[in-house]
Structure formats: structure tokens, C-alpha cells
Protein backbone atom coordinates (compact mmCIF):
# COMPACT_ATOMS: atom_id res chain seq x y z
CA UNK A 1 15.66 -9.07 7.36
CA UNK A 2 14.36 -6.87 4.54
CA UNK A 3 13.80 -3.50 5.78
CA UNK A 4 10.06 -2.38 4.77
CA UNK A 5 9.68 0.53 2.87
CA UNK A 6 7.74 3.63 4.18
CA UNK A 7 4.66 4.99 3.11
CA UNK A 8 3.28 8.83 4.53
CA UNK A 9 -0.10 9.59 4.06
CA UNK A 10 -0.91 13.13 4.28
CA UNK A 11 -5.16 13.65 5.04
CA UNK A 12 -6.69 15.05 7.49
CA UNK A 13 -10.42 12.61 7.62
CA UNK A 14 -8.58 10.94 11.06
CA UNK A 15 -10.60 7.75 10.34
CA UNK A 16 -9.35 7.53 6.68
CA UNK A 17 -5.68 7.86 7.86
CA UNK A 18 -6.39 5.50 10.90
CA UNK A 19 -8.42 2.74 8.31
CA UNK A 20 -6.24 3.47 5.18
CA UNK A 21 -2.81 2.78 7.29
CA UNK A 22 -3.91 -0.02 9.02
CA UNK A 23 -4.20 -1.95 5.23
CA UNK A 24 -0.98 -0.91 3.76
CA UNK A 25 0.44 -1.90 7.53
CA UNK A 26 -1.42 -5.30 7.00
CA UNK A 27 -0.20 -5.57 3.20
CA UNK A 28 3.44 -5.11 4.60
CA UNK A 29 4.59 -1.38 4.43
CA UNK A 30 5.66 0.81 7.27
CA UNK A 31 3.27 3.58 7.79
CA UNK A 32 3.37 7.65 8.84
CA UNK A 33 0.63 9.85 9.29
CA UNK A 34 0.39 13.22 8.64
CA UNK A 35 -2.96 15.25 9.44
CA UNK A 36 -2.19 18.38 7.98
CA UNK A 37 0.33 19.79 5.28
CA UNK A 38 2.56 22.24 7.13
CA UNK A 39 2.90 19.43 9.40
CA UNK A 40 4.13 16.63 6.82
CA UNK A 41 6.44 19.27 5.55
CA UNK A 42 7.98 19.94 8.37
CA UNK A 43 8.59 16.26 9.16
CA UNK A 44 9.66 15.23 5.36
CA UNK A 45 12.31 18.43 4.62
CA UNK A 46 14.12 17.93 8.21
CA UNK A 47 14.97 14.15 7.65
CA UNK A 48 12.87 13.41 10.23
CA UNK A 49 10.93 11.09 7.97
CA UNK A 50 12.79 9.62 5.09
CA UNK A 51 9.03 7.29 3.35
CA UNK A 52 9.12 6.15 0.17
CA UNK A 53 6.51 7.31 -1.19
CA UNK A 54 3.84 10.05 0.02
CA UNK A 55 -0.27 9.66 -0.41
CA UNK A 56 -1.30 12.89 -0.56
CA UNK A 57 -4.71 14.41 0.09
CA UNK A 58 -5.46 17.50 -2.47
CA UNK A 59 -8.37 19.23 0.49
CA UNK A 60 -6.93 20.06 3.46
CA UNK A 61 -7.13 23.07 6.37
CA UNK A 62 -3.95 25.27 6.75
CA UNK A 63 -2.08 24.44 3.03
CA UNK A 64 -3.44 22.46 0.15
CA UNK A 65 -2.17 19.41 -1.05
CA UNK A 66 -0.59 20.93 -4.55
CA UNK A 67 1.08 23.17 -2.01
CA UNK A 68 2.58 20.39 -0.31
CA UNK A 69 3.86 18.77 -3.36
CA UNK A 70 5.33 21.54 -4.70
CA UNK A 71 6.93 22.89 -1.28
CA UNK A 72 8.86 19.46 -1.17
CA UNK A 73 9.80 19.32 -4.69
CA UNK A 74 10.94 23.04 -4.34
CA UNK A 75 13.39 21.87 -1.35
CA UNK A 76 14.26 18.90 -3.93
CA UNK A 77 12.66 16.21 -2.82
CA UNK A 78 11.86 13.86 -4.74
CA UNK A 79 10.28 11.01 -3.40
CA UNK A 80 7.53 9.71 -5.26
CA UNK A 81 3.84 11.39 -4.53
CA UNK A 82 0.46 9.82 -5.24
CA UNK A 83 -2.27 11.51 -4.92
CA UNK A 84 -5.38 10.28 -3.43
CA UNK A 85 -8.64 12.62 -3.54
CA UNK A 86 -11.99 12.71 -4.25
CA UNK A 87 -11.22 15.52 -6.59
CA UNK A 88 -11.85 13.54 -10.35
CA UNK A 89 -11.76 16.79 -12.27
CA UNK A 90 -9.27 16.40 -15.51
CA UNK A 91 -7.81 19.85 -14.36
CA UNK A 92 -6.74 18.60 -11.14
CA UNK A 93 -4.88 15.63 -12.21
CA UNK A 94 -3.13 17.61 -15.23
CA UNK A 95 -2.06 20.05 -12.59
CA UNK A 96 -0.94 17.46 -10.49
CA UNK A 97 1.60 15.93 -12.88
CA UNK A 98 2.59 18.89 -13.83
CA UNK A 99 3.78 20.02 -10.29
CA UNK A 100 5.68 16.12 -10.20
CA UNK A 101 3.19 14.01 -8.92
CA UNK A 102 3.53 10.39 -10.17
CA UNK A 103 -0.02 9.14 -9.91
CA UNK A 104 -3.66 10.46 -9.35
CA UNK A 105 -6.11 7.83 -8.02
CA UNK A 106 -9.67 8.46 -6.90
CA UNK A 107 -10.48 7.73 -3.38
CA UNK A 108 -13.40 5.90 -4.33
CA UNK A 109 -11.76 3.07 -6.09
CA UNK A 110 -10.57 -0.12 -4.08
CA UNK A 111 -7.90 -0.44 -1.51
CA UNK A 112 -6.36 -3.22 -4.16
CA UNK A 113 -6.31 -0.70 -6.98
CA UNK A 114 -4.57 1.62 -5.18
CA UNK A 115 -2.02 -0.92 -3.69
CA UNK A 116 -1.33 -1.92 -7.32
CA UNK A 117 -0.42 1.83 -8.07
CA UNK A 118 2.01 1.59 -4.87
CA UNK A 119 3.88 -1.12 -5.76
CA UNK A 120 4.51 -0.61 -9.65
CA UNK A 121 6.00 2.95 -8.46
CA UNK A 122 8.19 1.12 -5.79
CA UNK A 123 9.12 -1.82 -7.69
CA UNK A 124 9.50 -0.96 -11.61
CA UNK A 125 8.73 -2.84 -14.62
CA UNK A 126 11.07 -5.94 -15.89
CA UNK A 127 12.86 -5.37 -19.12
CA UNK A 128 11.17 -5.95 -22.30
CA UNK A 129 12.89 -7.69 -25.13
CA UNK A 130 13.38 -4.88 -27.83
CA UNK A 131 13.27 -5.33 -31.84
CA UNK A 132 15.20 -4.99 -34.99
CA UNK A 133 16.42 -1.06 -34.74
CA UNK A 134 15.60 -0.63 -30.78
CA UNK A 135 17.91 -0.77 -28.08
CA UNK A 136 21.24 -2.50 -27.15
CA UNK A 137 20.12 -4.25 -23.55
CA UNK A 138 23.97 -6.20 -23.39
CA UNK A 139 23.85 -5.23 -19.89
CA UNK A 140 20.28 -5.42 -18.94
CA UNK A 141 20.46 -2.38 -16.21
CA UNK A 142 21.61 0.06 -18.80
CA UNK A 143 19.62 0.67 -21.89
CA UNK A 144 21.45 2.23 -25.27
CA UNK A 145 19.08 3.83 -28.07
CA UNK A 146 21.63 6.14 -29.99
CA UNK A 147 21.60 9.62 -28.02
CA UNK A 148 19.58 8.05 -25.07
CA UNK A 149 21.18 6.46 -22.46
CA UNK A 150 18.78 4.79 -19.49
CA UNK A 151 19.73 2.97 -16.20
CA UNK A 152 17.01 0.63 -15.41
CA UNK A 153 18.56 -0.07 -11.89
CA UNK A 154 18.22 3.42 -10.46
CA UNK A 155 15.61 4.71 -13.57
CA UNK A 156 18.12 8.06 -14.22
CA UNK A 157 18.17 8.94 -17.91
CA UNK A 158 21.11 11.12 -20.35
CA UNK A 159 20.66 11.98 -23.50
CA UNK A 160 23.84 13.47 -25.49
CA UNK A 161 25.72 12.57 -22.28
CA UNK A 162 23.43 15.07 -20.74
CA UNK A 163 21.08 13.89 -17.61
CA UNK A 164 17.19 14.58 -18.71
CA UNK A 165 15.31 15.09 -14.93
CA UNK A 166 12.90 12.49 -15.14
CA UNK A 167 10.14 11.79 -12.69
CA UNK A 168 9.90 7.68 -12.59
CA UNK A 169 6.57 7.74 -14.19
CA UNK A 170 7.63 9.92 -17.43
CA UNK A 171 11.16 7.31 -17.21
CA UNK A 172 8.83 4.68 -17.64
CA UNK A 173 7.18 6.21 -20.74
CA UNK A 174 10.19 6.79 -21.95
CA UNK A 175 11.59 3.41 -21.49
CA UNK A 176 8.21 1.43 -23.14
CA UNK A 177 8.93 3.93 -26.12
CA UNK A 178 12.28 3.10 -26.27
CA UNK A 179 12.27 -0.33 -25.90
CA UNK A 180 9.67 -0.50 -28.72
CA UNK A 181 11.47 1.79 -30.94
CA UNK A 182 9.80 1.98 -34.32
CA UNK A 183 6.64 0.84 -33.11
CA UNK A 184 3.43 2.88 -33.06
CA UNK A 185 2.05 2.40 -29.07
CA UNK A 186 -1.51 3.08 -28.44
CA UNK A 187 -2.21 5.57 -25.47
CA UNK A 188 -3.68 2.51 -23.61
CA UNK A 189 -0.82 0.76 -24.01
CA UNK A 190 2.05 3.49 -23.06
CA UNK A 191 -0.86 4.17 -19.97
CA UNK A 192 -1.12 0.24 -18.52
CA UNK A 193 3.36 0.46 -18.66
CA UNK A 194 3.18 2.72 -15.91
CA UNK A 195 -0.30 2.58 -14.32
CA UNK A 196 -1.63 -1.28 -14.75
CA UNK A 197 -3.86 -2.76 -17.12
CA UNK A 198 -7.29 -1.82 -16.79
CA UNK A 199 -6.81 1.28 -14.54
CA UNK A 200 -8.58 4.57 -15.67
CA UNK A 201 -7.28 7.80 -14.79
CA UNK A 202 -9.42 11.20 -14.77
CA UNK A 203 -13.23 11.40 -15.66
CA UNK A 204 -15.37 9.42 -18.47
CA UNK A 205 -13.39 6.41 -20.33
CA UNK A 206 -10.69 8.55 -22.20
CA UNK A 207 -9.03 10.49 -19.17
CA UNK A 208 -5.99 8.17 -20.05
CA UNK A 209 -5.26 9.62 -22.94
CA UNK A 210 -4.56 13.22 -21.66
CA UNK A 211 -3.03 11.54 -18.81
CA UNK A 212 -0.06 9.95 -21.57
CA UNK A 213 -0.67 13.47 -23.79
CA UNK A 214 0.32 15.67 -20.44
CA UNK A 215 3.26 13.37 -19.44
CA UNK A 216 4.33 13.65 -23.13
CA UNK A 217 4.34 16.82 -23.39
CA UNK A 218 6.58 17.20 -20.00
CA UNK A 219 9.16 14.79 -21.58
CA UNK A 220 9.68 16.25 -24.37
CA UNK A 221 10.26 19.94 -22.74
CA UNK A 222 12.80 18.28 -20.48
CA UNK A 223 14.17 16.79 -23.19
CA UNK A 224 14.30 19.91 -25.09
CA UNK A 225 15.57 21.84 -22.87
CA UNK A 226 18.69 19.41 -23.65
CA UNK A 227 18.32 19.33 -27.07
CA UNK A 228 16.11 21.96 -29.04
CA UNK A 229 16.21 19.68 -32.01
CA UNK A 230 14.83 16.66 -29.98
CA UNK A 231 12.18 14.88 -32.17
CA UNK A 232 12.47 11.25 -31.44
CA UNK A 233 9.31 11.02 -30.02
CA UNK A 234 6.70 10.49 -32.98
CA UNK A 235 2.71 11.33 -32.85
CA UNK A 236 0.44 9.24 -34.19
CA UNK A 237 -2.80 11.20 -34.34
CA UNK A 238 -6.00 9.74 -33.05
CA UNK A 239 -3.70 6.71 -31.74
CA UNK A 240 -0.44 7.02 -29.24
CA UNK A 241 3.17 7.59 -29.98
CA UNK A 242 6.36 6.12 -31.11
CA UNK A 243 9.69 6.43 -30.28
CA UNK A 244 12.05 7.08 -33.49
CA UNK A 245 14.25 3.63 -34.64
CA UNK A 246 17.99 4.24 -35.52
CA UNK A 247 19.34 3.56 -38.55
């Protein structure tokens, strides 16, 4: 029998944790509740709780949720964190994925929206068939793209034989660019590989775009931390980016 993976939700509205757990329960995950941050913490860095992903709540007495996300990625843990707040400001969803959070979801969108986000982050993307002067995919776990090197199966990345510290969302980017090397890809486009088609992020109709711009920007520090020369992601003003073809 399958073992079923483990959400934590971190809030402390009791009757959102008691109504919110009861659906993913119902939709098949394993639930833990957490009414406060210090709390969560304490459970999450002591192996205690092992989830596999975290729903985080950004308002809460006794320690914030940014403070909780970067407390557990400061003890290196990295399991994946969504938060879910009724906080739609653009600054607190830049600062979010800046601090490693995966995803940013309103709380006043649907329970089916938000198990949509849940299950691309546990599950992945298939592989996309690549074109003329994109990737080898001869084994189609590992992904070749001149320096870059990606394994789909456990979504680590190298580049120059160098591992680039990826969160899974910004591998994802980085694997729809690469698979569509020397295409131009729209913001909406490199935004539904990782988030769904249709789904909105921050306030008014564009807060995808500095959703992508922000996650962009954090790849290509990682990668240039690497590689101070790295250019082979490409701007296209006004429309998305590319990732550069070889040869």
C-alpha cells in the first residue's frame, strides 16, 4: 500500500485548520496541524514530523510566517512551503520566494485551486519533447543542454559539473527553458509550467509576470554564483525569456 504523503498546515484560525485538513484528508493526504510557528518549528527541525510539504499562514501570534520559513530553511530544510494568506500584496509574495517559498496562493480562492498547486509541487511535470538545438533526453530522467546537466527524477541541477541549489519551482523554470531551448517563452507560459494554466498569482491580471521576473532573477544569481559569465538565459522585453540553443 502506497504510503500517503504528508501535508502540515501552519495557521492559527482553529476552524480553518480543522475545515482546511479535513479536505486534503478527504482528497487523500495525511494531515498535521500546527497552530502557531514556534510550535511547527519545533516539531519540523526535531524529526518529529517529516510532511511533504508545509501550508503556511504569513499572520500569526508569537513568530510570523516568513519567520517560520526562513527558521527551517536556515536549519536546511527544505521541504517544499506554500503559502496560504490573505495577504495579496505583490511585496509579500516577492518576499516570499525570495526567502524559498515555492508558491503563494490567496486564501480566498477555491479549495480545488489550491489542491492543484499541491499536487504539481508533489508530483512534477512529464518530459516535454525538445527541438532542433535543445536537449539530449536519451535517458529521459537526466536532461543534457551543454553546461547544464538536470535530473528529472529527483529535480537536482549542475552546471559545469557544479550543483546550482535549486528550489523545485525555479528547477521547473529552468527545465521549460531548457527543454525549449531557442525558443522565446511568454511569461504566461514559463508561469502555467510550474503553477497551472489559468492560475494568477499577486494582485491585478499581471502579478504573474513579476512572479516569473523574481524567480528569474534568483536563478540566475544561483547560477552565477557558479559561473559569473552565465548568460544562457535570454530576455525578451515586454514578452518572457529564452533559454540559449547550442551550436
Amino acid at each position: 500500500m502506497t504510503e500517503k504523503p504528508t501535508i502540515a498546515i501552519v495557521d492559527d484560525d482553529p476552524l480553518f485548520r480543522e475545515s482546511l485538513g479535513r479536505n486534503l484528508e478527504d482528497s487523500g493526504y495525511a494531515v498535521e496541524t500546527f497552530a502557531d510557528g514556534p510550535t511547527a518549528i519545533a516539531a519540523l527541525t526535531n524529526g518529529g514530523v517529516a510532511p511533504d510539504l508545509v501550508l503556511l499562514d504569513w499572520k500569526m501570534p508569537r513568530m510570523t510566517g516568513i519567520e517560520v520559513l526562513r527558521q527551517l530553511r536556515a536549519s536546511n530544510d527544505l521541504t517544499p512551503v506554500i503559502f496560504l494568506t490573505t495577504l495579496n500584496d505583490q511585496i509579500y509574495e516577492e518576499t516570499a520566494l525570495t526567502n524559498g517559498a515555492v508558491d503563494y496562493v490567496d486564501k480566498g480562492r477555491g479549495f480545488t485551486i489550491l489542491l492543484r498547486r499541491i499536487h504539481l509541487i508533489l508530483e512534477g511535470a512529464k518530459p516535454t519533447v525538445g527541438l532542433p538545438g535543445g536537449p539530449e533526453v536519451a535517458d529521459p530522467e537526466i536532461l543534457n543542454l551543454g553546461p547544464l546537466n538536470l535530473d528529472l527524477a529527483s529535480a537536482r541541477a549542475r552546471w559545469r559539473d557544479a550543483a546550482v541549489d535549486l528550489t523545485i519551482t525555479e528547477f521547473r523554470i529552468v527545465r521549460k527553458l531548457a527543454e525549449n531551448a531557442g525558443r522565446d517563452l511568454s511569461y504566461r507560459a514559463l508561469y502555467d509550467a510550474v503553477r497551472g494554466e489559468g492560475f494568477i498569482a499577486g494582485s491585478g491580471d499581471e502579478g504573474y509576470r513579476a512572479n516569473v521576473r523574481t524567480h528569474i532573477k534568483r536563478i540566475r544569481q544561483k547560477f552565477r554564483e557558479i559561473d559569473p559569465g552565465f548568460d544562457a538565459i535570454l530576455n525578451y522585453a515586454g514578452f518572457g525569456y529564452g533559454w540559449r540553443a547550442e551550436g
